[in-house]
Protein backbone atom coordinates (compact mmCIF):
# COMPACT_ATOMS: atom_id res chain seq x y z
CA UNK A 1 -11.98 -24.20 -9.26
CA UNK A 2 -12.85 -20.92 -7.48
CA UNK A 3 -9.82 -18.29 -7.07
CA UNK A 4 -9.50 -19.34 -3.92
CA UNK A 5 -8.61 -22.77 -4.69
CA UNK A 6 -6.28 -21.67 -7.35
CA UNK A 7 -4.48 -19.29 -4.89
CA UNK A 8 -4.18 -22.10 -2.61
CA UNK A 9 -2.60 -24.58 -5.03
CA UNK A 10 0.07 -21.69 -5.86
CA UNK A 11 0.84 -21.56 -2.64
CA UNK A 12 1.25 -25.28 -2.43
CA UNK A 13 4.35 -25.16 -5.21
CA UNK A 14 6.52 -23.24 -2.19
CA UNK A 15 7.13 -26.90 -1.30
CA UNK A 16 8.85 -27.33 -4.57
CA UNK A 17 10.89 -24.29 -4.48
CA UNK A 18 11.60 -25.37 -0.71
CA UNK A 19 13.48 -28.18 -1.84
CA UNK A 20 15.47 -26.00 -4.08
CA UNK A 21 16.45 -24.24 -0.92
CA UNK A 22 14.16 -21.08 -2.31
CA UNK A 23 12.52 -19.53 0.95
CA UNK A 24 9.61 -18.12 1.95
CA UNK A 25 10.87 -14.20 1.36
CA UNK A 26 11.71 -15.27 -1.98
CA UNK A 27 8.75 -17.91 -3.17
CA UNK A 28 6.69 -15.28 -4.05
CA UNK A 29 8.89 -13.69 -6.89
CA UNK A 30 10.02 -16.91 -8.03
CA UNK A 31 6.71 -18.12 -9.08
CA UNK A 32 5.41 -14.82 -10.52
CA UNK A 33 8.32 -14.64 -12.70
CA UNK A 34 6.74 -17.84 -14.24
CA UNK A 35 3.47 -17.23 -13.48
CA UNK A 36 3.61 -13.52 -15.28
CA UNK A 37 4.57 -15.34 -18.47
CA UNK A 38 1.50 -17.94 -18.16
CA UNK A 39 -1.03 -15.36 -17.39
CA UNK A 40 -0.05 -13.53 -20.83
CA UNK A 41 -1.06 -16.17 -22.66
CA UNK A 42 -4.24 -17.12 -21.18
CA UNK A 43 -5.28 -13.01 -21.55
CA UNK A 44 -4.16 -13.40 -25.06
CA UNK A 45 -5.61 -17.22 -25.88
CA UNK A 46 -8.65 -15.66 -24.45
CA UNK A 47 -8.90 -12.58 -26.73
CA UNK A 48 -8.71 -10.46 -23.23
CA UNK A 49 -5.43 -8.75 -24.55
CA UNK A 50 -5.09 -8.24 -28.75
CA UNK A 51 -1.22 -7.97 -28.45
CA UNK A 52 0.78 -10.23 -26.62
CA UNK A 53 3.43 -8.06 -24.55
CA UNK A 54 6.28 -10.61 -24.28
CA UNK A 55 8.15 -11.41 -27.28
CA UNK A 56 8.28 -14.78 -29.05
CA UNK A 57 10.99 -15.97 -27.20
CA UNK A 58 9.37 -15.65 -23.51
CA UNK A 59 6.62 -17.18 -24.31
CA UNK A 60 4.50 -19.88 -22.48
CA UNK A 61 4.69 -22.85 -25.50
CA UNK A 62 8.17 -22.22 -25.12
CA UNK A 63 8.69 -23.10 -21.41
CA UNK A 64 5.99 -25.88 -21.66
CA UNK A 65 7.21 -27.66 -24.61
CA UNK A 66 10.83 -27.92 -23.07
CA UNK A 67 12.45 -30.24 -20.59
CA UNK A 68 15.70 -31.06 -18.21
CA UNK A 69 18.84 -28.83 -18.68
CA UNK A 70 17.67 -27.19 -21.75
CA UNK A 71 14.63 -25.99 -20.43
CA UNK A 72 16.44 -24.06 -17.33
CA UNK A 73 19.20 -22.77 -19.65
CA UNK A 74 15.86 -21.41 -21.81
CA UNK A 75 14.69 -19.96 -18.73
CA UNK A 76 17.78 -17.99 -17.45
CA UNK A 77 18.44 -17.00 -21.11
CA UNK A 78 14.74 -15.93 -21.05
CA UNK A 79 14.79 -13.61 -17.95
CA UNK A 80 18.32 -12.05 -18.86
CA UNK A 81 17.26 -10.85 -22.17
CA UNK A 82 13.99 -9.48 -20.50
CA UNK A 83 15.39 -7.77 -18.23
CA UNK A 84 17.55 -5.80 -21.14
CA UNK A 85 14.50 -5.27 -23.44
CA UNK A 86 13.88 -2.46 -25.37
CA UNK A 87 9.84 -2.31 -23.99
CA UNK A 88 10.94 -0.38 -20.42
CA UNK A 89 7.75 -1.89 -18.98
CA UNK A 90 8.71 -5.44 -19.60
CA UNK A 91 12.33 -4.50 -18.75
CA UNK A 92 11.17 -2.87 -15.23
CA UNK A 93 9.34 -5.83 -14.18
CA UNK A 94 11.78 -8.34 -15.01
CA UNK A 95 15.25 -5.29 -14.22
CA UNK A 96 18.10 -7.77 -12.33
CA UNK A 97 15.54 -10.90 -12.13
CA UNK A 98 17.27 -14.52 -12.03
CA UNK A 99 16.13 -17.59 -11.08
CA UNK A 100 17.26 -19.42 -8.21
CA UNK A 101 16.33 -23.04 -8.81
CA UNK A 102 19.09 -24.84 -9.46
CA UNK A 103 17.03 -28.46 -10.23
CA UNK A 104 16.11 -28.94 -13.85
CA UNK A 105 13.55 -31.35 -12.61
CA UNK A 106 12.35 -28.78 -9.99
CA UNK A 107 11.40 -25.78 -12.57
CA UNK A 108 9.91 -28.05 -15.15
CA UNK A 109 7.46 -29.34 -12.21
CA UNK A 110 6.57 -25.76 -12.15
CA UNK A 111 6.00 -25.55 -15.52
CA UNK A 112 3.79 -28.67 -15.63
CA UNK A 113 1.71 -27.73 -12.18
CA UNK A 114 1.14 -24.14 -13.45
CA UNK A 115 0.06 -25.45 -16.96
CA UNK A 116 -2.45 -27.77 -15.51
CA UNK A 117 -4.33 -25.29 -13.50
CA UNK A 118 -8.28 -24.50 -14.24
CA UNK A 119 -6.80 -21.31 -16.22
CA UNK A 120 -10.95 -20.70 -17.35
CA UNK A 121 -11.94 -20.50 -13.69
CA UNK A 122 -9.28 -18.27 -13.43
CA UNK A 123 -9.93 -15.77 -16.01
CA UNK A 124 -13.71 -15.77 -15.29
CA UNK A 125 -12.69 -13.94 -11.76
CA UNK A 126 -10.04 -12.04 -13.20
CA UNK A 127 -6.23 -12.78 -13.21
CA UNK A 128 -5.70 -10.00 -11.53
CA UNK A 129 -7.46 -11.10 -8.31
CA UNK A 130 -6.04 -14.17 -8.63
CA UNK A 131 -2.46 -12.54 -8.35
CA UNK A 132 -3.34 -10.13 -5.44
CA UNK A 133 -5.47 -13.06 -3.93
CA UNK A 134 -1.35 -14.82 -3.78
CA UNK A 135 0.09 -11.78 -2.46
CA UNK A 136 -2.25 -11.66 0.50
CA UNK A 137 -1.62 -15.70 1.12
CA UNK A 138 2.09 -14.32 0.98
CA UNK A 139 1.27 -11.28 3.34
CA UNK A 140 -0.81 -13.90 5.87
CA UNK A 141 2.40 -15.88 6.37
CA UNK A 142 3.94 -14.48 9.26
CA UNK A 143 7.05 -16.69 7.92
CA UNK A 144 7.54 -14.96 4.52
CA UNK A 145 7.70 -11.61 6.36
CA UNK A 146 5.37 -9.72 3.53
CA UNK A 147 2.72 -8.07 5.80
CA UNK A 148 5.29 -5.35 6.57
CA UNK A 149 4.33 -3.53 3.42
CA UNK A 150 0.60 -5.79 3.28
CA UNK A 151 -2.21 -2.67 3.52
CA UNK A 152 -5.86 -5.64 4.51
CA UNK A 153 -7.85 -5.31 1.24
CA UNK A 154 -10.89 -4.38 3.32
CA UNK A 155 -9.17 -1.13 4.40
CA UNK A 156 -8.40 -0.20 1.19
CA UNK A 157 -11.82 -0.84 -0.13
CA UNK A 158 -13.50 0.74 2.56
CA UNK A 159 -11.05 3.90 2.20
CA UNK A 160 -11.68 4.22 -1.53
CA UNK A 161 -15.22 3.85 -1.38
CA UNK A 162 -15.26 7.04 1.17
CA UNK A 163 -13.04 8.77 -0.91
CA UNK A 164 -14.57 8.38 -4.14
CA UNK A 165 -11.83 8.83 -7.15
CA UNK A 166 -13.38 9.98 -10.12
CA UNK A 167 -12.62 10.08 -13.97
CA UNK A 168 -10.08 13.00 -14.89
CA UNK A 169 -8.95 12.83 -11.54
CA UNK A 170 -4.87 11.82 -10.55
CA UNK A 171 -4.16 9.16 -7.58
CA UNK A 172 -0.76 9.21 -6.08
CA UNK A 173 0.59 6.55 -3.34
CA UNK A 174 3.82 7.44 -2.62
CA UNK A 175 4.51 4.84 -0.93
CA UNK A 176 2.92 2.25 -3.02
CA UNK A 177 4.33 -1.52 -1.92
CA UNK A 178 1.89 -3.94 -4.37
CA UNK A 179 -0.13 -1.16 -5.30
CA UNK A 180 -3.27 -2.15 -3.53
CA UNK A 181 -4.66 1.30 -3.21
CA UNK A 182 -4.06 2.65 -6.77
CA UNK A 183 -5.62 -0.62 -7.73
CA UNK A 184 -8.57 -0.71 -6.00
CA UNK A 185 -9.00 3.09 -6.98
CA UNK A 186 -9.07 1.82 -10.43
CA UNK A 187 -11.52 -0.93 -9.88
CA UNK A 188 -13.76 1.69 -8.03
CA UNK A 189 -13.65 3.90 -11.29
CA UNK A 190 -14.37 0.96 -13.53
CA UNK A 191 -17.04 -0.04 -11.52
CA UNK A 192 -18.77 3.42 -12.11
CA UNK A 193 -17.93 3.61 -15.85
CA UNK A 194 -18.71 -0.16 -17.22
CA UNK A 195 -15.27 -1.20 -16.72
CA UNK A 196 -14.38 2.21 -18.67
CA UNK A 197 -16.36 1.81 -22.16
CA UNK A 198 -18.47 4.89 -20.73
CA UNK A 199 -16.10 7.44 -21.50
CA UNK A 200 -14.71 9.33 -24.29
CA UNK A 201 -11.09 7.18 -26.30
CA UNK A 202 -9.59 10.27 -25.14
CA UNK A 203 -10.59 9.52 -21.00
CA UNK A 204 -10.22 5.69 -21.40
CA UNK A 205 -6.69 7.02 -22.39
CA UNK A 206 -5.64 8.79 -19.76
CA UNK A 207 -7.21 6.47 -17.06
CA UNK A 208 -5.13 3.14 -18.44
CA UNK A 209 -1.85 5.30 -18.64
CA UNK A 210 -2.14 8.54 -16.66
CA UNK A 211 -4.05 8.75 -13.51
CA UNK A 212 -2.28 6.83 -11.44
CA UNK A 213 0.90 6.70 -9.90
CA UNK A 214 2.80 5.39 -7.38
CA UNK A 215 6.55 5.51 -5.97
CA UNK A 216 8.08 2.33 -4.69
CA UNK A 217 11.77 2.24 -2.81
CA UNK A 218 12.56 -1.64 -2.87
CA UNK A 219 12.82 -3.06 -6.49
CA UNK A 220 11.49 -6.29 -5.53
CA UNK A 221 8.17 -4.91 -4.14
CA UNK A 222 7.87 -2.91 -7.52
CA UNK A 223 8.11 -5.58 -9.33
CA UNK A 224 5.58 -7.49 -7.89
CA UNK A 225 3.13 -4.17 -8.30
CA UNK A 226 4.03 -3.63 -11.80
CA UNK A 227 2.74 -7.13 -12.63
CA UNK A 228 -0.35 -6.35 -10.59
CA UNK A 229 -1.18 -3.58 -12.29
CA UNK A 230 -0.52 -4.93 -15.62
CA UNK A 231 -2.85 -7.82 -14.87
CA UNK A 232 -5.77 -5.26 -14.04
CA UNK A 233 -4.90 -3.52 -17.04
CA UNK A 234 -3.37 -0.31 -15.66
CA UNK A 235 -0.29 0.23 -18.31
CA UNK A 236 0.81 3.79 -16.93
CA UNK A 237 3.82 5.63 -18.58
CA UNK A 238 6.89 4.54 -19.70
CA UNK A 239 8.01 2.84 -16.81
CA UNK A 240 4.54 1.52 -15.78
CA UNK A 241 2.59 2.93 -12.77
CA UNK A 242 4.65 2.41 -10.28
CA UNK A 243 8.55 3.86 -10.69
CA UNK A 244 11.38 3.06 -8.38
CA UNK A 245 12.73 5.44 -5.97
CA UNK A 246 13.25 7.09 -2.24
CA UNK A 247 9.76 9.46 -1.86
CA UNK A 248 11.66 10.85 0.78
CA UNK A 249 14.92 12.01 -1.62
CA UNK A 250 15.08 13.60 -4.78
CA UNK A 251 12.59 11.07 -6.59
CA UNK A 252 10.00 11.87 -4.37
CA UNK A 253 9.71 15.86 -4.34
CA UNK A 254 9.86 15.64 -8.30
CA UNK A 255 6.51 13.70 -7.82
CA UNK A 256 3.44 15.70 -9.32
CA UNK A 257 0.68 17.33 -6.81
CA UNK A 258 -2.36 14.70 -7.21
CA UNK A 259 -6.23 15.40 -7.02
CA UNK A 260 -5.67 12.13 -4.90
CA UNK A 261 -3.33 11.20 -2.20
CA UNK A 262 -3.74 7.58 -1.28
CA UNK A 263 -1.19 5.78 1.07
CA UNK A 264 0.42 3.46 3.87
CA UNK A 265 3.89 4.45 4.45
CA UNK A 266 6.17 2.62 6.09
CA UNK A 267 6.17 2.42 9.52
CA UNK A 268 9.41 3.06 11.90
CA UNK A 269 12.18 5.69 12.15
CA UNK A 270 14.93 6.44 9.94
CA UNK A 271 18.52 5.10 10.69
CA UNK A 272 21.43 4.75 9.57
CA UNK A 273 21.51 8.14 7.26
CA UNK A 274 18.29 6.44 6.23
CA UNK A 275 16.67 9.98 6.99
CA UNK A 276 14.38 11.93 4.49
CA UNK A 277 17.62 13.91 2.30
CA UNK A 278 14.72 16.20 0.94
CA UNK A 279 15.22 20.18 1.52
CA UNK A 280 11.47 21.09 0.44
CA UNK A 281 9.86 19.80 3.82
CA UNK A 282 9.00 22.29 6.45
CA UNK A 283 9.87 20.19 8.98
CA UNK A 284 12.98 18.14 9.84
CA UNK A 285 12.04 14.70 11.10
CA UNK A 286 13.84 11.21 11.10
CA UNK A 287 10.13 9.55 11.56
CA UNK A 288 9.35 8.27 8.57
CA UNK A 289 5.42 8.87 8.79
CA UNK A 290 5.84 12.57 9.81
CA UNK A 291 8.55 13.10 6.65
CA UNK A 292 5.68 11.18 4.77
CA UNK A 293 2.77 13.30 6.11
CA UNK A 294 5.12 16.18 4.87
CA UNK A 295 5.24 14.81 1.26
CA UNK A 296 1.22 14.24 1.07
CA UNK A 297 0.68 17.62 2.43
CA UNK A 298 2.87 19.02 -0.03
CA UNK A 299 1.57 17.05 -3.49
CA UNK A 300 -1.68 17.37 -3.04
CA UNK A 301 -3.25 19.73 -5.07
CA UNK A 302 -5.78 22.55 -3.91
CA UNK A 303 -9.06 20.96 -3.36
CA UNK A 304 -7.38 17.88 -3.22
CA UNK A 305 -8.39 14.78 -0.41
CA UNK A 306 -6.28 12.23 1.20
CA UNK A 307 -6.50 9.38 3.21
CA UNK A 308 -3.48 8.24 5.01
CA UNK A 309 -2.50 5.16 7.39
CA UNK A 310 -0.94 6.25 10.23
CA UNK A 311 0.44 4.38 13.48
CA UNK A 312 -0.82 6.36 16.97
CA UNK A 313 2.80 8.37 17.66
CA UNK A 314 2.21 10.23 14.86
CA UNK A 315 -0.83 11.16 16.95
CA UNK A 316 0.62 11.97 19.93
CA UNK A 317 4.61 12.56 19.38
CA UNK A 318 5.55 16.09 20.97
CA UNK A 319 7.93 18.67 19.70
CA UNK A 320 8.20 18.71 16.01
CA UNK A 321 5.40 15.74 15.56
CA UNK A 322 2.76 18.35 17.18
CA UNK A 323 4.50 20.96 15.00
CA UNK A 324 4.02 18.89 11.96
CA UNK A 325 0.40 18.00 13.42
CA UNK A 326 -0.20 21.84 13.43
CA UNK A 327 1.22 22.57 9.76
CA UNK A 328 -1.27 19.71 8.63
CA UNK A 329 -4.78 21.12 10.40
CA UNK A 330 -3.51 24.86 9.40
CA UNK A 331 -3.22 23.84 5.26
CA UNK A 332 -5.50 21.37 5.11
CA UNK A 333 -9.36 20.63 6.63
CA UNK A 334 -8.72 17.68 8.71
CA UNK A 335 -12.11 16.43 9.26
CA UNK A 336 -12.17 12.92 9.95
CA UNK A 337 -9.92 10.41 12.24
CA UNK A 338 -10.86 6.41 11.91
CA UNK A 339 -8.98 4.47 15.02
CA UNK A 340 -8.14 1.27 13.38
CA UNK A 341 -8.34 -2.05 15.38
CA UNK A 342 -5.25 -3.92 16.74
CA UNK A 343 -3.77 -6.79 14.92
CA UNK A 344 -4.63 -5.96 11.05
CA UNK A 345 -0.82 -6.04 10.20
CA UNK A 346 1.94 -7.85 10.48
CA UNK A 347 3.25 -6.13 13.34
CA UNK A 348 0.23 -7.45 15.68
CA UNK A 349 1.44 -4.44 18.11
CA UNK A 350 1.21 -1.56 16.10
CA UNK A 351 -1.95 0.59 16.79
CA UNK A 352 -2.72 2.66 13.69
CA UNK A 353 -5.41 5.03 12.29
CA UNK A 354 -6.46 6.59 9.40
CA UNK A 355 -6.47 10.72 8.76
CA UNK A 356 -8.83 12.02 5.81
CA UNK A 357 -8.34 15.85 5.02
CA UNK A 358 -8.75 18.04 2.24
CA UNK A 359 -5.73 20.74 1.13
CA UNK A 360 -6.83 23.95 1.22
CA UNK A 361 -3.51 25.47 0.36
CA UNK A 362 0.01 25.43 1.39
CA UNK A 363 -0.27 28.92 2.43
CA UNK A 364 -3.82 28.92 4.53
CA UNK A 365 -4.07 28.81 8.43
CA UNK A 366 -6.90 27.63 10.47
CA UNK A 367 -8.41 25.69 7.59
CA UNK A 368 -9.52 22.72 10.35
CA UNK A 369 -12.37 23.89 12.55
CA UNK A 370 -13.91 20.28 14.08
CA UNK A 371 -12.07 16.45 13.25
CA UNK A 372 -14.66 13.59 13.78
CA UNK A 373 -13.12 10.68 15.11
CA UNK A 374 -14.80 7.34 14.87
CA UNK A 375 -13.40 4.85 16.94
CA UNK A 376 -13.14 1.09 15.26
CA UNK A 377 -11.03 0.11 18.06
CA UNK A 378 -12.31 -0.32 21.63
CA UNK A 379 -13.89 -3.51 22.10
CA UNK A 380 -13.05 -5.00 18.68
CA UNK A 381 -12.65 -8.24 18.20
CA UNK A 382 -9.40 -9.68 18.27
CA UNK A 383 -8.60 -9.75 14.47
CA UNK A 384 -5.84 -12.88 13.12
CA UNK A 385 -6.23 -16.17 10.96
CA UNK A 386 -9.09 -16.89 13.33
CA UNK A 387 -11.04 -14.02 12.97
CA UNK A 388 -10.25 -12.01 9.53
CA UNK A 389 -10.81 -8.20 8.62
CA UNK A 390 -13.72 -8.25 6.56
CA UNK A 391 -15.51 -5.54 4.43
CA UNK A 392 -18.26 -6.13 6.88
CA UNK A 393 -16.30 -4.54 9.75
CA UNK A 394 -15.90 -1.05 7.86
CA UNK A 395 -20.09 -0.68 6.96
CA UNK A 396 -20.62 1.19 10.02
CA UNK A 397 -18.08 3.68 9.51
CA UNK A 398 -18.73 3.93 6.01
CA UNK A 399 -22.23 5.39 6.76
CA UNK A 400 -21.32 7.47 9.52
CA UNK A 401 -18.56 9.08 6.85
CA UNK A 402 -21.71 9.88 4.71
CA UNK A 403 -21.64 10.29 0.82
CA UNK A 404 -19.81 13.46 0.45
CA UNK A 405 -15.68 12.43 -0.03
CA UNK A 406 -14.85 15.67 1.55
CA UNK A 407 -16.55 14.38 5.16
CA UNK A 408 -19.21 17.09 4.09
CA UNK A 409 -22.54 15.38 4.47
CA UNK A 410 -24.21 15.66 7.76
CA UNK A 411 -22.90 13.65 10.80
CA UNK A 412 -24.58 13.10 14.41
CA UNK A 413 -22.59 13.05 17.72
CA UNK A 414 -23.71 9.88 19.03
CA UNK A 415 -21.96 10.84 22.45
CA UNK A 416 -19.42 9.21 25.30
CA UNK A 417 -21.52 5.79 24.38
CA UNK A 418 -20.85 6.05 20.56
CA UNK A 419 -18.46 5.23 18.28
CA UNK A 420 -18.69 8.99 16.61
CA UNK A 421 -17.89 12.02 18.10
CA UNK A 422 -16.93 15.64 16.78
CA UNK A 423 -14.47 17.66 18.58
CA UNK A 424 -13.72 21.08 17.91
CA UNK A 425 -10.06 22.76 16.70
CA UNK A 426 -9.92 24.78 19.52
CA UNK A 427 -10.95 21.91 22.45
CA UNK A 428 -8.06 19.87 20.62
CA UNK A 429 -5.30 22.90 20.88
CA UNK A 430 -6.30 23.73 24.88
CA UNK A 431 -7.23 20.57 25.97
CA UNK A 432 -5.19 18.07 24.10
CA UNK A 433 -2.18 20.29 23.15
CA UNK A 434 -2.69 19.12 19.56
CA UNK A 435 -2.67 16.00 20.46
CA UNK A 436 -4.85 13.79 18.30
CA UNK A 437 -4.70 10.67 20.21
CA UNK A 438 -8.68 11.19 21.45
CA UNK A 439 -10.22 7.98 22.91
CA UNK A 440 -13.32 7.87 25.17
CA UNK A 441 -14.62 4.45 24.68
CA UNK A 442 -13.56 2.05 28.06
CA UNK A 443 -12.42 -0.80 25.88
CA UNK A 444 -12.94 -3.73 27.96
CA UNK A 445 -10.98 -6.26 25.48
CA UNK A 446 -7.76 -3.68 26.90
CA UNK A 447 -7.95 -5.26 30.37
CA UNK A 448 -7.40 -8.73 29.34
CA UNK A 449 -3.60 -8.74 29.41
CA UNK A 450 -3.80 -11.89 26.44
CA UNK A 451 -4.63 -9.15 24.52
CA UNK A 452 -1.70 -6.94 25.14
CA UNK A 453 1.33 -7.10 22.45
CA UNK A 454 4.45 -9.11 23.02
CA UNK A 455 7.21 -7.58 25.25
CA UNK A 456 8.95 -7.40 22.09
CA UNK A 457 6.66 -5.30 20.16
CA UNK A 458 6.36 -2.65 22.74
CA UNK A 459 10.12 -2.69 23.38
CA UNK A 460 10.26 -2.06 19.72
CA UNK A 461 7.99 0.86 19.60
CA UNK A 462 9.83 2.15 22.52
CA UNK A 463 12.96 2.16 20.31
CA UNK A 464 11.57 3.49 18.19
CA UNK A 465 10.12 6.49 19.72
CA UNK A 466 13.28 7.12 21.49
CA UNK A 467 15.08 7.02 18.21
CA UNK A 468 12.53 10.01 16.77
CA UNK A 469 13.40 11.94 19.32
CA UNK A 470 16.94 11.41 19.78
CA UNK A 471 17.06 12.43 15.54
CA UNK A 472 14.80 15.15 16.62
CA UNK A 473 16.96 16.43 18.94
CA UNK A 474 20.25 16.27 16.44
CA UNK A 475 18.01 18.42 13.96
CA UNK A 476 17.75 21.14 16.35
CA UNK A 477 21.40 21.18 17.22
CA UNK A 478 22.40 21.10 13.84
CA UNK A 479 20.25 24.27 12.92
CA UNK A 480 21.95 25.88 16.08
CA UNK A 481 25.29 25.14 14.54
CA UNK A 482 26.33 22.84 17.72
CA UNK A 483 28.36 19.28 17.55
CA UNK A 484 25.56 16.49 18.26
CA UNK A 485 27.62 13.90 19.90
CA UNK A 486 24.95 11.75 20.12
């Protein structure tokens, strides 16, 4: 069985849960919660891992060699006194986790379908892709709602092969979801250092527990990227790679500055008093990306790089957005913009891009003097199930961004006909108003109106623009000392 197949017969258990009344938001957790404990043993059966992780109690023979009631009161006993262990890894992934099956007969199918799985195919490719190969089946079903926080693996590749992490160096993703980035970082590495073994104990070290790290608000989503890293052998600190917490509150501005800055953050404005409750950014904002941008800015360490996903009003939003825009080409060298295609995520509406810059400091000005922008988007073809992201889409743009991380190596202007073109800091400031929203391209595949989002979507994003500003707006009064009202 290839991965693929494996991943695909995973998925086809959701029909047992179903019947338990388990949906699709849910299926995913439910099964890894099993499936974390059956992995385990095949690294260990297989000599991958030398110490089992999971006590005697949790382990697979247990689950498999029980039945009926007394194998689901084994199984809630289980995850209770996991989630109160004394190893704060094992205890993070499985903090508050319960099972929802209620059948006896239901959870030891489970058992029985995920015990007669090809489990040699399966560790041949790697568990680990086998697990994020399930959370992108989770992320492609519109139904199960997971794309919201789903970064395509082919942008994160093609990112991280631009950016080039190296040994020594620290990779932060604040806003981390499964931990795709700070995974495929980590496989990038490996790849350049047979799978580590070509560094010093003392490196191998600090590249399984220390370079990486990632912040993650919803528990549930941390969980899922704990396990992932586990399963690709990333161990972290004490409470694994990825911790729990609000990047944009206290957790987040106790984050270290990073060699590495790496990150998706969540699209939308704050409501709600959902706002960014930090006092250490420049900037008040209730846009999430901007308050984000802020944070990436600010952790990055001199000399540092970052690539960050960004939706097109962060591009173009006036007032404090072009303020924030400002800040960001003043400290850092923002040297290259990548317009992304429509329809890679969830929300098929939202237009996004990438910005790659380098911090010069938090004190410099003028440290941007030209930003390429290469422009993946006009004419693209209409990505979906039908026609998927592939790593073949990003080869173009990965040899236009040359070989130097920094956008350093030598690029050509390939004109109003090309997809690369270099415009200077000070055409942007008079001609744009710092806007960086620069298209040239006519973009045929724009005119056919089956192409344009759902009233819904753009109603959406008009909400939600209206909602930045109308926060925007409150910030301002507040600092004047005046009753909002609004």
């Amino acid at each position: 069985m290839t991965t693929q197949d494996i991943v695909q017969k995973l998925w086809n258990l959701c029909d047992v849960l179903r019947d338990d009344g388990i949906n699709y938001s849910d299926y995913v957790t439910e099964l890894v919660l099993l499936l974390f404990i059956k992995m385990e043993h095949e690294n260990t059966e297989s000599g991958l891992l030398q110490n089992h992780k999971l006590p005697p109690y949790a382990r697979w023979p247990e689950l498999r060699d029980k039945s009926g009631l007394n194998l689901l009161r084994h199984y809630r006993e289980t995850l209770l006194k996991l989630s109160t262990s004394d190893d704060k890894l094992i205890a993070a992934i499985y903090a508050d986790a319960q099972t929802s099956l209620k059948e006896p007969r239901h959870l030891e199918q489970l058992v029985k379908s995920l015990d007669s799985i090809d489990w040699f195919s399966a560790r041949q490719d790697g568990l680990g892709d086998l697990y994020e190969g399930l959370l992108e089946k989770n992320a492609s079903e519109t139904k199960s709602g997971a794309g919201q926080y789903f970064t395509p693996r082919p942008l994160i590749d093609a990112i991280v092969k631009v950016i080039r992490p190296q040994p020594g160096e620290t990779v932060q993703d604040p806003a981390a979801g499964t931990a795709g980035f700070l995974i495929a970082a980590d496989r990038y590495i490996k790849d350049q250092t047979n799978d580590l073994y070509d560094l010093p104990e003392r490196q191998i070290k600090f590249q399984r527990n220390q370079a990486f790290l990632g912040m993650e608000l919803v528990p549930g989503t941390r969980r899922l990227a704990l396990m992932n890293c586990l399963l690709h052998g990333m161990e972290g600190d004490d409470e694994g790679v990825v911790h729990v917490g609000n990047t944009l509150g206290s957790a987040g501005s106790a984050l270290p500055k990073s060699h590495i800055i790496l990150s998706n953050p969540p699209f939308g404005t704050a409501k709600g008093g959902g706002g960014p409750t930090r006092d250490d950014l420049t900037f008040a904002t209730g846009n999430k990306q901007l308050a984000f941008l802020q944070h990436i800015v600010r952790h990055l360490r001199d000399g540092g790089r970052a690539a960050v996903v960004l939706p097109d009003n962060v591009l173009f939003e006036g007032g404090v957005g072009a303020e924030i825009r400002r800040d960001l080409m003043d400290k850092c060298r923002l040297h290259t913009l990548l317009r992304l295609p429509t329809g890679i995520f969830y929300a098929q509406g939202v237009k996004t891009n990438v910005l790659f810059f380098e911090k010069v400091s938090q004190a410099a000005t003028g440290s941007t003097q030209e930003v390429w922008v290469y422009d993946m988007r006009a004419n693209a073809p209409k990505f979906g199930k039908r026609t998927p992201l592939t790593d073949a889409h990003f080869t173009d743009f990965i040899a236009a961004y040359g070989d130097d991380p920094n956008g350093k190596a030598a690029r050509s202007d390939l004109g109003v006909q090309g997809r690369l073109r270099r415009f200077s800091r000070n055409w942007i400031a008079k001609e744009r108003g710092d806007s960086l929203d620069i298209a040239w391209l006519k973009d045929d595949s724009a005119e056919d109106s089956a192409d344009l989002p759902e009233p819904a979507v753009l109603a959406r994003e008009a909400v939600e623009e209206l909602n930045g500003a109308l926060a925007e707006l409150e910030a301002i009064l507040t600092v004047l000392g005046e009753e909002t009202g609004l």
